[in-house]
Protein backbone atom coordinates (compact mmCIF):
# COMPACT_ATOMS: atom_id res chain seq x y z
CA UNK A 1 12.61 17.12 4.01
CA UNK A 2 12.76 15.34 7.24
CA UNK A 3 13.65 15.44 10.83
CA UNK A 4 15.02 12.65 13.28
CA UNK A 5 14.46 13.45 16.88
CA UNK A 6 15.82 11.20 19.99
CA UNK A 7 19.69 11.34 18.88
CA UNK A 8 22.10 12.25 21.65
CA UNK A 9 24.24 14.68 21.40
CA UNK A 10 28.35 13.73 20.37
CA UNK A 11 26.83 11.07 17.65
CA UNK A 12 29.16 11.61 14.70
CA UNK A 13 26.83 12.03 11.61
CA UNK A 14 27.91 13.30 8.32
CA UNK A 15 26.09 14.28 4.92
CA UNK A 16 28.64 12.03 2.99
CA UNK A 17 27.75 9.19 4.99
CA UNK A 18 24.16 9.31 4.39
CA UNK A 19 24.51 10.03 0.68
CA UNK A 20 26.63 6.64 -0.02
CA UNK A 21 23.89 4.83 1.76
CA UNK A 22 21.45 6.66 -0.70
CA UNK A 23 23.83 6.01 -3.48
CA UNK A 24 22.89 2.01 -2.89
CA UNK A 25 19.48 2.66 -2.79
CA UNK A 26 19.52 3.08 -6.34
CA UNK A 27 22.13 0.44 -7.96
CA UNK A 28 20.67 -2.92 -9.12
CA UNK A 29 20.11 -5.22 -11.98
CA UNK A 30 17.18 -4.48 -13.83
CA UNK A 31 16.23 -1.71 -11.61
CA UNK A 32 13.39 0.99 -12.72
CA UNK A 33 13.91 3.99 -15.15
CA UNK A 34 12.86 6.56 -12.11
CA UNK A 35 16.24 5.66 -10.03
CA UNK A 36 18.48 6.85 -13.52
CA UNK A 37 16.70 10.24 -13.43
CA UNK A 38 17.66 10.96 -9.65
CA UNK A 39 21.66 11.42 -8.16
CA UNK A 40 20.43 11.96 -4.19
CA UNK A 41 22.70 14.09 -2.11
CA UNK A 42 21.37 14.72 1.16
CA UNK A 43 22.49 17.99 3.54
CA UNK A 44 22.14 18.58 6.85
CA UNK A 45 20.24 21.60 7.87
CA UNK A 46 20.48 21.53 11.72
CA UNK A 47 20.85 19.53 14.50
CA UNK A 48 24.79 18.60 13.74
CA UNK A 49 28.01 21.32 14.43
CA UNK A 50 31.69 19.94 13.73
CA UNK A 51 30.13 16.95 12.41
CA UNK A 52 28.51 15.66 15.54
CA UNK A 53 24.91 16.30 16.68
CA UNK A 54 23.82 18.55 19.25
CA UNK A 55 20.95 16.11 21.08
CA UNK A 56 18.19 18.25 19.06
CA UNK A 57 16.44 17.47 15.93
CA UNK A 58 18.32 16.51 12.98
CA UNK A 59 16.65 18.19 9.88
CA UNK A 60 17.75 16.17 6.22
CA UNK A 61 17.05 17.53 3.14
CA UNK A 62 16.61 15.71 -0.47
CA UNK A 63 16.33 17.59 -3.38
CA UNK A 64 14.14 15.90 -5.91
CA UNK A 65 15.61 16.28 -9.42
CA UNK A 66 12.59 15.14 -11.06
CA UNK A 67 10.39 18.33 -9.74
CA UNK A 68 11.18 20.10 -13.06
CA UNK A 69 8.69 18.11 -14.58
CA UNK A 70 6.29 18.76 -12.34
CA UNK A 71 6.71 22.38 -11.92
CA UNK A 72 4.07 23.35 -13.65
CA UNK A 73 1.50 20.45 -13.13
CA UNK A 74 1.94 20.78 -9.54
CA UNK A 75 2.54 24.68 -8.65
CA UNK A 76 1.72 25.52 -5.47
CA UNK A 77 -0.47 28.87 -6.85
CA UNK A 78 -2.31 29.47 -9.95
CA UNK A 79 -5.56 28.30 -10.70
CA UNK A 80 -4.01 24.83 -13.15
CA UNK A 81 -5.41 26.37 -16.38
CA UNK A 82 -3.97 24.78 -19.47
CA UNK A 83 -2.98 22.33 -17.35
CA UNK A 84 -5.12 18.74 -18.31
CA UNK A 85 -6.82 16.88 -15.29
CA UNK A 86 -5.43 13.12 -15.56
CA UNK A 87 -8.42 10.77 -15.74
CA UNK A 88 -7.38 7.65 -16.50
CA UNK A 89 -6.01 5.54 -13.08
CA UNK A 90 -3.28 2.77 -13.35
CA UNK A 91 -4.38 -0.69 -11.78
CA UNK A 92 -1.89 -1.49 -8.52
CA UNK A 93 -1.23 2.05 -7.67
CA UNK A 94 -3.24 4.95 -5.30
CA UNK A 95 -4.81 6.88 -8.09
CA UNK A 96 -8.32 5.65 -7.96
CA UNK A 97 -8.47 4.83 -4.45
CA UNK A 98 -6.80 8.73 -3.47
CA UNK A 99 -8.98 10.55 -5.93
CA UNK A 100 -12.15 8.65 -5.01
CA UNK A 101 -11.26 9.16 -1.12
CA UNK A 102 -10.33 13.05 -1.60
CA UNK A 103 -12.99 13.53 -4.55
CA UNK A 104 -10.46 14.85 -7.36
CA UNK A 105 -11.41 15.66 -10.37
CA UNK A 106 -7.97 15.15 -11.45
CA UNK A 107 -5.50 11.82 -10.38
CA UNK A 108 -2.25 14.16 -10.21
CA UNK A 109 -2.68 15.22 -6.41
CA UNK A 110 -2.72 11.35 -5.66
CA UNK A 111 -0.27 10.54 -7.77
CA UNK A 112 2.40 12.95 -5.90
CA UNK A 113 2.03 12.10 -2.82
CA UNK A 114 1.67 8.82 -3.26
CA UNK A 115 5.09 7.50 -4.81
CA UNK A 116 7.58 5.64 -3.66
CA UNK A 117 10.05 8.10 -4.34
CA UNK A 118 9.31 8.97 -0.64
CA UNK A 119 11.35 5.77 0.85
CA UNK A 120 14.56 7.81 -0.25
CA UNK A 121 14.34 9.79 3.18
CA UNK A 122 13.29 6.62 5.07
CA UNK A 123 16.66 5.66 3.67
CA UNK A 124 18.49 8.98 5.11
CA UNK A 125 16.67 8.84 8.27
CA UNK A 126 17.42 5.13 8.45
CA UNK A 127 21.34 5.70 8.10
CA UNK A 128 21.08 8.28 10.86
CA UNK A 129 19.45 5.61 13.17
CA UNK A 130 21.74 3.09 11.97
CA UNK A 131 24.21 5.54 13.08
CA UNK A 132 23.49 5.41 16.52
CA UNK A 133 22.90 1.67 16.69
CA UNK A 134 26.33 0.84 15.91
CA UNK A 135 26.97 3.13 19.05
CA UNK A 136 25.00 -0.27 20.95
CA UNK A 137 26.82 -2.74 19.01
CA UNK A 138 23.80 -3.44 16.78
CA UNK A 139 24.44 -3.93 13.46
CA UNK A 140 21.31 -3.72 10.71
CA UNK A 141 21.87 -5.76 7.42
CA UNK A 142 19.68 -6.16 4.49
CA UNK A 143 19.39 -8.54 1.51
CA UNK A 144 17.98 -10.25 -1.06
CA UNK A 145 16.49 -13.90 -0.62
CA UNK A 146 13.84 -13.92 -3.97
CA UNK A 147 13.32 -12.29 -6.82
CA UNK A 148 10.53 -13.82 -9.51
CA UNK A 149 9.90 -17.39 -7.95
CA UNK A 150 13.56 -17.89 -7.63
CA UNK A 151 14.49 -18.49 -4.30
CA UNK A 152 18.44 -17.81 -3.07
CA UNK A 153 20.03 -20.13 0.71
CA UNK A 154 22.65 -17.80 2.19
CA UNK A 155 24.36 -18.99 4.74
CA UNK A 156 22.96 -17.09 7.86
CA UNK A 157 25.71 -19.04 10.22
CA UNK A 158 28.12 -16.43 8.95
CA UNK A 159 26.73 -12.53 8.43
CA UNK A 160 30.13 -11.31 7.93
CA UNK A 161 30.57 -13.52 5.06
CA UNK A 162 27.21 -13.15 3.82
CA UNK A 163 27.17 -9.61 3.53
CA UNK A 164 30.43 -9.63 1.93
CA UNK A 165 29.03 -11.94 -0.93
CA UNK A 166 26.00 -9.45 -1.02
CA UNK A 167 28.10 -6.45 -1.31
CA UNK A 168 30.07 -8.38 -4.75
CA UNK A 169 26.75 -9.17 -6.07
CA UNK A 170 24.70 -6.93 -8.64
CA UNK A 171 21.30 -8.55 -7.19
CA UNK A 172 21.92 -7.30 -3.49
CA UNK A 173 21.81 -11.09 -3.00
CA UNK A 174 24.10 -13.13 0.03
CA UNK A 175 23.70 -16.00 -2.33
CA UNK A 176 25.64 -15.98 -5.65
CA UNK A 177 25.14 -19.27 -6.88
CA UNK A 178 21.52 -18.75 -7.71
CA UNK A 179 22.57 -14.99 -9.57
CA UNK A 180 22.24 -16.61 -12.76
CA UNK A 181 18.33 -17.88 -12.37
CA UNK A 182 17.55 -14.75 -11.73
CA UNK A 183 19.53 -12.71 -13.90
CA UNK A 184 17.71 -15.07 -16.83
CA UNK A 185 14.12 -14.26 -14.99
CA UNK A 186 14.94 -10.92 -15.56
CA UNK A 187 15.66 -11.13 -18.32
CA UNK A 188 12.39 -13.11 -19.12
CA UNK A 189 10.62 -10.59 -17.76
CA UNK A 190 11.92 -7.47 -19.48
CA UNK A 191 11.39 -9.39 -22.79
CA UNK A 192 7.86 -10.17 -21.86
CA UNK A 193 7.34 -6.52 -20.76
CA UNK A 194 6.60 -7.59 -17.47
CA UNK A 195 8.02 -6.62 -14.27
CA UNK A 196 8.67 -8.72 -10.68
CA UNK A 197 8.17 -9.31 -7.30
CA UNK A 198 11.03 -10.10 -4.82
CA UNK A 199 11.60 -10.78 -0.88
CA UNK A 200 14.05 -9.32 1.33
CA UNK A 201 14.94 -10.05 4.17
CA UNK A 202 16.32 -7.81 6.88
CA UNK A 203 18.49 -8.80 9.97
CA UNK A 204 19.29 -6.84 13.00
CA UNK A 205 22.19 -8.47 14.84
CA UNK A 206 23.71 -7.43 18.23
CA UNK A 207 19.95 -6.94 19.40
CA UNK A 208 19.56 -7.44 23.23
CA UNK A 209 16.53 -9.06 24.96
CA UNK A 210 13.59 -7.21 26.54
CA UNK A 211 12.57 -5.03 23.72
CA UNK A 212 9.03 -5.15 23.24
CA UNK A 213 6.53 -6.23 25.31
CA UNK A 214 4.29 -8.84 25.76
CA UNK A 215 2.05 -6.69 27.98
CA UNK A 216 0.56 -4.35 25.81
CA UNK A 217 -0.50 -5.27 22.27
CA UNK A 218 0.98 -2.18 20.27
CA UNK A 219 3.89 -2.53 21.39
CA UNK A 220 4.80 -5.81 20.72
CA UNK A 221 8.19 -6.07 19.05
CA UNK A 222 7.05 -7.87 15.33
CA UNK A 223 3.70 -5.47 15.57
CA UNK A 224 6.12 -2.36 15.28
CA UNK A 225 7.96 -4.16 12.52
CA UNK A 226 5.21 -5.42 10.28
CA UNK A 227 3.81 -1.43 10.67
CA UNK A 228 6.75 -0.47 8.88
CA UNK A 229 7.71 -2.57 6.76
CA UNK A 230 3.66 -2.98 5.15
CA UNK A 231 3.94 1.34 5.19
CA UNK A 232 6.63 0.61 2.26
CA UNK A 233 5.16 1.06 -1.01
CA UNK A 234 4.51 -2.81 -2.91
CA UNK A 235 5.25 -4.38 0.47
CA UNK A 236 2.30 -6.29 0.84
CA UNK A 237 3.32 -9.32 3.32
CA UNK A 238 5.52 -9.13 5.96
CA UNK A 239 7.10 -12.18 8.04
CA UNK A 240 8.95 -12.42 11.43
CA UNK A 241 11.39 -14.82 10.80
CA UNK A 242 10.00 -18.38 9.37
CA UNK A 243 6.63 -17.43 9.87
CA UNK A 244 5.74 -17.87 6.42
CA UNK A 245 6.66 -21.46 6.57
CA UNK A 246 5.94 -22.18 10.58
CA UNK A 247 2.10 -22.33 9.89
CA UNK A 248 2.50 -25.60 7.59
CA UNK A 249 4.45 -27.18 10.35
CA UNK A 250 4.25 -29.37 13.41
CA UNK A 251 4.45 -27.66 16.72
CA UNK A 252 7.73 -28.71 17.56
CA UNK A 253 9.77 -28.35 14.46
CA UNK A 254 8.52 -24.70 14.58
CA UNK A 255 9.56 -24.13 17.83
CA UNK A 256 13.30 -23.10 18.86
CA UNK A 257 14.84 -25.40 21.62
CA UNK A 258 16.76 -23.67 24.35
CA UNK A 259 19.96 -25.24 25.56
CA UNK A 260 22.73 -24.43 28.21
CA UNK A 261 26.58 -24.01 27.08
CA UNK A 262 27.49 -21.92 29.73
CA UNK A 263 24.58 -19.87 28.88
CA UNK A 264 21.40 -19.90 27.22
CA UNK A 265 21.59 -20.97 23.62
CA UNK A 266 19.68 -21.29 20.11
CA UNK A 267 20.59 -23.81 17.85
CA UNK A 268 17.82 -22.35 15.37
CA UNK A 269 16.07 -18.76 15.07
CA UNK A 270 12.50 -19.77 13.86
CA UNK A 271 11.16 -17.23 15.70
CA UNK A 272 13.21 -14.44 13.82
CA UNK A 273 14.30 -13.68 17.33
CA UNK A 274 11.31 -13.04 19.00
CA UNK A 275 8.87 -14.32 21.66
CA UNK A 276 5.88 -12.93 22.89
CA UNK A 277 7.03 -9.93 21.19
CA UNK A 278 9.84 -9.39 22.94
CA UNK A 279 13.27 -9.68 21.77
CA UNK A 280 14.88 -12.99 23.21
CA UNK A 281 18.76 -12.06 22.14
CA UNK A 282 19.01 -14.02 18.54
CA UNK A 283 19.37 -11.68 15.53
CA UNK A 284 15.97 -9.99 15.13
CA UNK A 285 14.94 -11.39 11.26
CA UNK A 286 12.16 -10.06 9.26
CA UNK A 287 11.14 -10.66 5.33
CA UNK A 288 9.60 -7.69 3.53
CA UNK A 289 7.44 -9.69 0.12
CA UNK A 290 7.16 -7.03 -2.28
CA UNK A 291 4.38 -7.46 -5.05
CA UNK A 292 5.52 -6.92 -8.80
CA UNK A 293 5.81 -2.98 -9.59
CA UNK A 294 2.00 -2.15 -11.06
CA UNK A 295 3.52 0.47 -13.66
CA UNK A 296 3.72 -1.78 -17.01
CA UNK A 297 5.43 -1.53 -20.13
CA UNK A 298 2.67 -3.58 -21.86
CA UNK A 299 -0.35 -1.07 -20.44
CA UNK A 300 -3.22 -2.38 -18.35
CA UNK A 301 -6.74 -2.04 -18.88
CA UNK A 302 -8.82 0.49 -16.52
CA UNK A 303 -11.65 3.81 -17.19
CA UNK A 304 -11.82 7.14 -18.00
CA UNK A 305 -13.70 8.42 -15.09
CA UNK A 306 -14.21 11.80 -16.69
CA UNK A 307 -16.10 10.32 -19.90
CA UNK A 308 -16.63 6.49 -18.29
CA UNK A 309 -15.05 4.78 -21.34
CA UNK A 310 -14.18 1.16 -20.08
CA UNK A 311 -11.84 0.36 -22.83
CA UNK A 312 -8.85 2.60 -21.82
CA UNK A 313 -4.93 0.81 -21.30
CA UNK A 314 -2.91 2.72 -19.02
């Protein structure tokens, strides 16, 4: 459960359209076991009459399908007898680093709270926002540019287009002539009982300038960005635009000229569309690098903490 706060009133929001944008949270090619276990609905339990909101909180509720097998491992009273502490941590995740930091006796607590099955209300809460923006004439899109190594060059002169070739492809990806590298890496991969990392990039267009400021230093445009994006379970690098690739540059090819054609111009967006962290009117562009998934098929090596056996796989 969840609440968004700041929408004005008259925005037209409806459970249905928040549920198809959950709905594409979970397609993809070689995607994770978890997302064929959940079927996320969301409902609306205030904020919203007649379809459109009232300018209060809007409160969203996901129900978790997967809390059946839980019930019992994670009841709310009861004192957990019969139920067996989990000792053994996984490598990559917050098991030994939440039970060290609480002091559990037991990884399970950790383990809960922990998952990333919490980004499906960033995604309802995100659709409500995204909501709104289109009020502004901002439009938010989202896709693909690596998966395993294999990098993808969509044309980013043309969003329409690219999202349309993003939308026919089963990799998320604006780029369809590199599908079948990947497609084999996955492949690769799920043979080798490994799993993979990925980038995606995400592009706000219609964006005016002045947001941000270059005054203060939390609330610099790409600061607010990078804080969400590195919140995001297996994010674990974030750039603004080519900053990835600016620091192994000269000064002036990272640099965007500005020309006049009746107005200011941009022939390039290097700076992801931002400047002394504030928005300078390009499309706002930032590229999420998420690290492998640390749950393996072929298990990893870590300790029992309760009996300090070194040789356990998990």
């Amino acid at each position: 459960m969840a609440i968004v706060d700041g929408l004005p009133a008259g925005l037209a929001v409806r459970a249905r359209d928040i549920t198809a944008e959950l709905a594409r949270r979970q397609v993809g090619y070689g995607r994770g076991d978890r997302m064929k276990i959940e079927r996320d609905e969301a409902e609306i339990l205030s904020g919203v009459r007649f379809g459109r909101t009232l300018g209060g909180p809007v409160a969203l509720l996901i129900r978790n399908r997967d809390w059946v097998n839980w019930r019992e491992k994670m009841a709310q009273e009861g004192t957990g007898a019969g139920v067996p502490p989990l000792t053994t941590t996984r490598p990559g995740h917050a098991d030994l680093t939440g039970t060290l930091k609480h002091g559990f006796d037991d990884a399970n607590p950790a383990i809960e709270r922990s998952s990333a099955r919490e980004t499906a209300m960033r995604v309802a809460l995100g659709a409500a926002a995204h909501r709104f923006l289109r009020e502004l004439g901002i439009a938010v899109v989202g896709h693909v540019v690596a998966v395993g190594g294999i990098e993808a060059g969509p044309d980013r002169s043309d969003w329409g287009r690219l999202v349309e070739e993003r939308d026919r492809s089963p990799l998320y990806c604006g780029d369809r002539s590199v599908e079948p590298a990947i497609l084999a890496r996955i492949e690769e991969a799920r043979e080798r009982q490994e799993t993979l990392g990925g980038v995606a990039e995400i592009a706000a267009l219609g964006v005016p300038p002045g947001l941000g400021s270059y005054a203060q230093w939390d609330r610099r445009l790409e600061a607010a960005l990078g804080r969400a994006l590195l919140s995001i379970q297996s994010v674990k690098a974030v750039a603004i635009g080519d900053g990835i690739e600016t620091p192994f540059e000269f000064g002036r090819g990272a640099q965007d000229e500005i020309f006049w054609e009746g107005g200011v111009v941009r022939r390039t967006n290097r700076a992801g569309g931002i400047e002394g962290g504030i928005s300078n009117g390009e499309p706002v562009v930032a590229r999420a690098f998420f690290k492998p998934i640390s749950t393996q098929r072929r298990p990893l090596r870590s300790v029992d903490l309760a009996t300090g056996d070194g040789m356990v796989r998990v």
